[in-house]
C-alpha atoms as a PDB file:
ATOM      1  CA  UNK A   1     516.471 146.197 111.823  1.00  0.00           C
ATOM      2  CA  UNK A   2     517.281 149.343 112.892  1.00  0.00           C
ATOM      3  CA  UNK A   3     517.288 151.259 116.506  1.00  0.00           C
ATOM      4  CA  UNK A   4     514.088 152.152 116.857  1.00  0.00           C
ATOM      5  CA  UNK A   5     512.281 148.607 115.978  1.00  0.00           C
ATOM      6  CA  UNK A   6     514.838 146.829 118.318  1.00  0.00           C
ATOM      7  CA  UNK A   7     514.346 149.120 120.944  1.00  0.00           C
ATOM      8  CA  UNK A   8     510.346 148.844 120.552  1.00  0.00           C
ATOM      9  CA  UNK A   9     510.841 145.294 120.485  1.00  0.00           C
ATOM     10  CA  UNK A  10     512.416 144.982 123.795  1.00  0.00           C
ATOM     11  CA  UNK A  11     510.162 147.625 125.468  1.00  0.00           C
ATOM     12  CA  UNK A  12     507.769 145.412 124.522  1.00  0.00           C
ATOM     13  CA  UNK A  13     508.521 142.271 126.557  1.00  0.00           C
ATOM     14  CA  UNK A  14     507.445 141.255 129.584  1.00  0.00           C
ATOM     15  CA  UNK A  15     509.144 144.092 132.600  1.00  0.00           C
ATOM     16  CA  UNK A  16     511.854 144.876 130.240  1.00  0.00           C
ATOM     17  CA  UNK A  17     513.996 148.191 131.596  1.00  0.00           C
ATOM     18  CA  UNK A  18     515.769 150.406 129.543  1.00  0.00           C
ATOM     19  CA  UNK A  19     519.137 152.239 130.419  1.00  0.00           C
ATOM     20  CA  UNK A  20     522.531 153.963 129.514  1.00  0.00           C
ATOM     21  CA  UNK A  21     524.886 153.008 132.632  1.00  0.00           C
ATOM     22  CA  UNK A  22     527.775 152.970 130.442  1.00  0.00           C
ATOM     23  CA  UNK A  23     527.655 156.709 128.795  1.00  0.00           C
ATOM     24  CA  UNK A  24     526.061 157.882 125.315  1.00  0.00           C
ATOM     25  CA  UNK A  25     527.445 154.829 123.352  1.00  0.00           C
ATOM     26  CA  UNK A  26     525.047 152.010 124.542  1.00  0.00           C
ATOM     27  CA  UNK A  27     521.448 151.196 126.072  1.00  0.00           C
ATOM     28  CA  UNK A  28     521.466 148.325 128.147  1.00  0.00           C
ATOM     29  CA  UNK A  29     518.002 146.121 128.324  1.00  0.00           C
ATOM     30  CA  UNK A  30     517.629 144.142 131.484  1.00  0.00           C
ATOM     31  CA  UNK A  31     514.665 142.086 133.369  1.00  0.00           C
ATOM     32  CA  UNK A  32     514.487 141.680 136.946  1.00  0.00           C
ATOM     33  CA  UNK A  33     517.732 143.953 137.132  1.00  0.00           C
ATOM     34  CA  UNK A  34     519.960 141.423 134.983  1.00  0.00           C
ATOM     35  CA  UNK A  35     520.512 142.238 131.461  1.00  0.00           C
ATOM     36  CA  UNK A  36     519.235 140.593 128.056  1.00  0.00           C
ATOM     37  CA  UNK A  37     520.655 142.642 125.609  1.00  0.00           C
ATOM     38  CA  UNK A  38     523.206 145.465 125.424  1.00  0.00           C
ATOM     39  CA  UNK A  39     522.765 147.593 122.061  1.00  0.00           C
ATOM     40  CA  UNK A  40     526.096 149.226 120.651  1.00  0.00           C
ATOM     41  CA  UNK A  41     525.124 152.693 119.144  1.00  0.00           C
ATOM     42  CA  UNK A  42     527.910 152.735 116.376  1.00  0.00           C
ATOM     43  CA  UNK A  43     527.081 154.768 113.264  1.00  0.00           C
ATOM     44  CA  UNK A  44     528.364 151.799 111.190  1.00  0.00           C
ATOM     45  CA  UNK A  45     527.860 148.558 112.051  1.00  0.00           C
ATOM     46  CA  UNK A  46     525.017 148.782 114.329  1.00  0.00           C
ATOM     47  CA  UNK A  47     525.449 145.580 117.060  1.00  0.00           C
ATOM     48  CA  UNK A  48     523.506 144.009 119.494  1.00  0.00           C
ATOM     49  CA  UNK A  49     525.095 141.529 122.334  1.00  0.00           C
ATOM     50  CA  UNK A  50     522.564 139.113 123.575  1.00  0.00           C
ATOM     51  CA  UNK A  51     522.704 135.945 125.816  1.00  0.00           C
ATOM     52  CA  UNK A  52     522.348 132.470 124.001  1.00  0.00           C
ATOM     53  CA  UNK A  53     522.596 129.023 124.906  1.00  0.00           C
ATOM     54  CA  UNK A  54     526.156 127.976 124.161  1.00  0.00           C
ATOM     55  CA  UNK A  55     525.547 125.206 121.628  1.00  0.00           C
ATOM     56  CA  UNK A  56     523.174 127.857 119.853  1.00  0.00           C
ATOM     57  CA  UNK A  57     525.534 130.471 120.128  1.00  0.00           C
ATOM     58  CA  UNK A  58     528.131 128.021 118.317  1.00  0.00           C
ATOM     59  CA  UNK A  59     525.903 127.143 115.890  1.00  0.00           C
ATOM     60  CA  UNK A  60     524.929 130.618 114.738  1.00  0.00           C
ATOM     61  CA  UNK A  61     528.959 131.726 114.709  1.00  0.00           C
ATOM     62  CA  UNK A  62     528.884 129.025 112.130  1.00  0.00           C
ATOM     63  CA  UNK A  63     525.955 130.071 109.988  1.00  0.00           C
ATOM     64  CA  UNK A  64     526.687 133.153 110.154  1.00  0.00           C
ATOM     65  CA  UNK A  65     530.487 133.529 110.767  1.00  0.00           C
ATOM     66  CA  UNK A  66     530.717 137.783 109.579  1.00  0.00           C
ATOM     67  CA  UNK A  67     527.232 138.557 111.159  1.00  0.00           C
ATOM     68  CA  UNK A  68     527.394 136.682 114.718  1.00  0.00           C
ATOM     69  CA  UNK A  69     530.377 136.617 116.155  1.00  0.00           C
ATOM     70  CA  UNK A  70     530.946 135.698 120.371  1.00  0.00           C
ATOM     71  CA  UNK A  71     529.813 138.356 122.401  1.00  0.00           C
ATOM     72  CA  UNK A  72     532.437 141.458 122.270  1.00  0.00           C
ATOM     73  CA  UNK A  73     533.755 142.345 125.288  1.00  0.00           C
ATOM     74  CA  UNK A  74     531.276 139.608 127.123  1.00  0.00           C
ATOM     75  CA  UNK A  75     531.737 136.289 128.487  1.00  0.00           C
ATOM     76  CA  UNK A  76     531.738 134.642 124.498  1.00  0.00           C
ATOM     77  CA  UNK A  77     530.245 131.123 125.327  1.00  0.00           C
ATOM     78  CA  UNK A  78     527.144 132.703 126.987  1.00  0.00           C
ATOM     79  CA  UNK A  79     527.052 136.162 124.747  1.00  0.00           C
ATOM     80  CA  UNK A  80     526.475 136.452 121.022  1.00  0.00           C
ATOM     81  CA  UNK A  81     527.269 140.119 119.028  1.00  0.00           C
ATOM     82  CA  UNK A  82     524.988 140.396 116.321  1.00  0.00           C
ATOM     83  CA  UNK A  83     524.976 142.836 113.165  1.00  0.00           C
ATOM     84  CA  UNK A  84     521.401 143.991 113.370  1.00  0.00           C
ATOM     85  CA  UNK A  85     521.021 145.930 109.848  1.00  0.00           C
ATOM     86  CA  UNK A  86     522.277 142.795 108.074  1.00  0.00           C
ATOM     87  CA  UNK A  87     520.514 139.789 109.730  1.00  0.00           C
ATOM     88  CA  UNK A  88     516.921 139.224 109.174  1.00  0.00           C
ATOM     89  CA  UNK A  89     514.136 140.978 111.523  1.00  0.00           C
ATOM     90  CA  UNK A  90     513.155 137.146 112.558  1.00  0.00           C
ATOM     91  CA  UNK A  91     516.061 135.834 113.151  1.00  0.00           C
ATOM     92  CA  UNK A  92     516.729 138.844 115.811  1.00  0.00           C
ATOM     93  CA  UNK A  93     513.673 138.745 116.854  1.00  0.00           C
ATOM     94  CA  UNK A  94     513.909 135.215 117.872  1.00  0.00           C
ATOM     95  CA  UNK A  95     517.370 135.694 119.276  1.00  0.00           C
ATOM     96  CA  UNK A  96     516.502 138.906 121.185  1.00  0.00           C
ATOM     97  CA  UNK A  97     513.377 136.594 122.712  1.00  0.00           C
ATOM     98  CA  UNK A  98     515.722 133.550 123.867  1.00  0.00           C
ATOM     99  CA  UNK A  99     517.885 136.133 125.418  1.00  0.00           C
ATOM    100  CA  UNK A 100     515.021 137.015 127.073  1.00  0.00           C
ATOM    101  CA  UNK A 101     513.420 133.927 128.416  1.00  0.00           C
ATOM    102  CA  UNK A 102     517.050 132.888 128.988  1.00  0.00           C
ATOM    103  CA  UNK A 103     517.785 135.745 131.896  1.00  0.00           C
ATOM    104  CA  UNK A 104     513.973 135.986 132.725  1.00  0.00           C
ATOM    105  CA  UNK A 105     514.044 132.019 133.842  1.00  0.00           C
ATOM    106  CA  UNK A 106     517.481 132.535 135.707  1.00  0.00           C
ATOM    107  CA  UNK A 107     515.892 135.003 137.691  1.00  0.00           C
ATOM    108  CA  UNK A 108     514.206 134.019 141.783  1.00  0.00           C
ATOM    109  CA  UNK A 109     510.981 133.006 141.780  1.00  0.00           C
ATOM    110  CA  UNK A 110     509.368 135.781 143.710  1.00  0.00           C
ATOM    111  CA  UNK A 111     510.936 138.267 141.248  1.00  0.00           C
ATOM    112  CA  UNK A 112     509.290 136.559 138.312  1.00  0.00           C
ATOM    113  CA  UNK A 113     506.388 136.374 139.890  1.00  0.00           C
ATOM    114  CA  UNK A 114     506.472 140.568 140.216  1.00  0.00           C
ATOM    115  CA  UNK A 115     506.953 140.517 136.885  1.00  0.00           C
ATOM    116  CA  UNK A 116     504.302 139.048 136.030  1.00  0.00           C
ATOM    117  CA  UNK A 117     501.848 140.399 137.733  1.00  0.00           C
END
């Protein structure tokens, strides 16, 4: 997957915010102010960190031990840093959507409820 795809894939969910708080070399996605995904803009080895469920996140270190590795430079039994141009477009997808619906259901009920309105 490459930068463009991922980032119309976020856009594309549900009050999804786009920013660069931390200078040219990453976009941060968030919902309801929290963040979902942080995107690493490296020429080589593209990476995304997103939030997982810690027995997932285990499990996928496993499967894929050179591709998903514990979130870098994140809290590494909530945050998973995957290698986007190597890993299949589902398998992002449906990582990049649990890190959604992970932060989204975190969030206070009246904000969810702006959300989705």
């Amino acid at each position: 997957m490459d930068i463009e795809l991922f980032r119309f894939h976020c856009l594309n969910l549900k009050g999804a915010t786009e920013s660069m708080p931390f200078g040219d070399g990453a976009i941060v996605y968030k919902v309801g102010n929290k963040m979902f995904a942080l995107l690493r803009l490296e020429p080589i080895n593209l990476s995304v960190n997103l939030k997982c469920d810690p027995e997932l996140a285990q499990e996928l270190r496993e499967s894929f031990p050179d591709l998903i590795i514990g979130g870098y430079h994140m809290n590494k039994r909530h945050w998973n840093t995957l290698f986007i141009e190597k890993l299949a477009d589902s398998l992002i997808m449906e990582q990049l959507v649990h890190s959604y619906e992970l932060v989204f259901n975190s969030l206070p009920a009246k904000i969810k409820s702006s959300i989705l309105e």
